[in-house]
Protein backbone atom coordinates (compact mmCIF):
# COMPACT_ATOMS: atom_id res chain seq x y z
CA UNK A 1 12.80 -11.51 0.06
CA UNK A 2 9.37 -10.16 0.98
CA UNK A 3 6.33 -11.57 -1.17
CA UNK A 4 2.83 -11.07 -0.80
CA UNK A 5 2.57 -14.67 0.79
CA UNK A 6 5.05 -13.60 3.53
CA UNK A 7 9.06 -13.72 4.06
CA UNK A 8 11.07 -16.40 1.60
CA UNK A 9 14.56 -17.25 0.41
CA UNK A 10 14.87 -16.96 -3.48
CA UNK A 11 16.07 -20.13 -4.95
CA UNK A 12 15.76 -19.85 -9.03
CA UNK A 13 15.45 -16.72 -10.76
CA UNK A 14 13.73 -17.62 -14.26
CA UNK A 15 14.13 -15.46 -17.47
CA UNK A 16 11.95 -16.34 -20.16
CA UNK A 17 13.10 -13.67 -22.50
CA UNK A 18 12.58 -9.94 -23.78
CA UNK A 19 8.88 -9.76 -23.78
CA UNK A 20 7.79 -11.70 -20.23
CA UNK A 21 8.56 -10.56 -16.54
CA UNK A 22 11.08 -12.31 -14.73
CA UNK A 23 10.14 -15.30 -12.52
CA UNK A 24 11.62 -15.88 -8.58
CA UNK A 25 11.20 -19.30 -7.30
CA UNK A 26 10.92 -18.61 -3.33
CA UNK A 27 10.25 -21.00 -0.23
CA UNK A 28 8.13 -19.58 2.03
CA UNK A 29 9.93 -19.17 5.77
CA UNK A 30 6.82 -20.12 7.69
CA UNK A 31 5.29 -23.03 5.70
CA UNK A 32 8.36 -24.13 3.28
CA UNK A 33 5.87 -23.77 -0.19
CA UNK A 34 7.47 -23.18 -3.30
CA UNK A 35 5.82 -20.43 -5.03
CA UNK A 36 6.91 -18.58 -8.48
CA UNK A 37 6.56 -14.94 -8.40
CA UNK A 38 6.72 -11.97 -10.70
CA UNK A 39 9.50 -9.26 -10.67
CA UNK A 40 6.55 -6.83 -9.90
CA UNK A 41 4.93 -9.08 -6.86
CA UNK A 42 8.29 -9.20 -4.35
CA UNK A 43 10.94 -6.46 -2.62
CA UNK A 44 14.28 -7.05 -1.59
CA UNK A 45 14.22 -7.65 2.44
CA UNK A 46 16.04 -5.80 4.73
CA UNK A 47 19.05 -4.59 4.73
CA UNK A 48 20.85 -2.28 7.04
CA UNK A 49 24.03 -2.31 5.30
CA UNK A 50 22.11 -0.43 2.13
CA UNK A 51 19.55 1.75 4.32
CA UNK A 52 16.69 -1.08 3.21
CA UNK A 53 15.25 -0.87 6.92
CA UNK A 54 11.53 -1.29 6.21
CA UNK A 55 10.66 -3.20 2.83
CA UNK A 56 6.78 -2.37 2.05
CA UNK A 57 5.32 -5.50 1.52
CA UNK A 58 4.13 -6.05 -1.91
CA UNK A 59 -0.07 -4.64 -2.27
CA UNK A 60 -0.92 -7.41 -4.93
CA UNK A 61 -3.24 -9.46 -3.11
CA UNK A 62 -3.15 -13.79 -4.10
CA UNK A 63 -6.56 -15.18 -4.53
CA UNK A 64 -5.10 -18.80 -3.72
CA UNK A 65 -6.45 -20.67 -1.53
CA UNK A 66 -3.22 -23.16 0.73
CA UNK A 67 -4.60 -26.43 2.03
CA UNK A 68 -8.75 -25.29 1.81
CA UNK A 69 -11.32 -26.91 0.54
């Protein structure tokens, strides 16, 4: 799947219920970090098969900071 932290491969898909979004646990490709996002924050990657040839990456930009001080 394509997040706004780069490629990943979904995991755990959380549902909290009627009134929250739902919640994808993905491992990053290039560093292997777990991060949780929102239904809103991620696309489905490519896919030929289904004419998915060029997933935009999501425009939500992550204020995070990984492995700074």
């Amino acid at each position: 799947m394509v997040t706004p932290l780069g490629p990943g491969l979904a995991h755990v898909l959380l549902d909290y219920g009627l009134e929250h979004n739902l919640m994808w646990v993905v491992f990053l490709d290039d560093t292997g970090e777990c991060w949780t996002f929102e239904n809103s924050d991620i696309r489905a990657d490519k896919n030929l098969t289904y004419g998915r040839d060029n997933p935009d990456k999501p425009t939500r930009k992550i204020d995070w900071k990984r492995g700074e001080s």
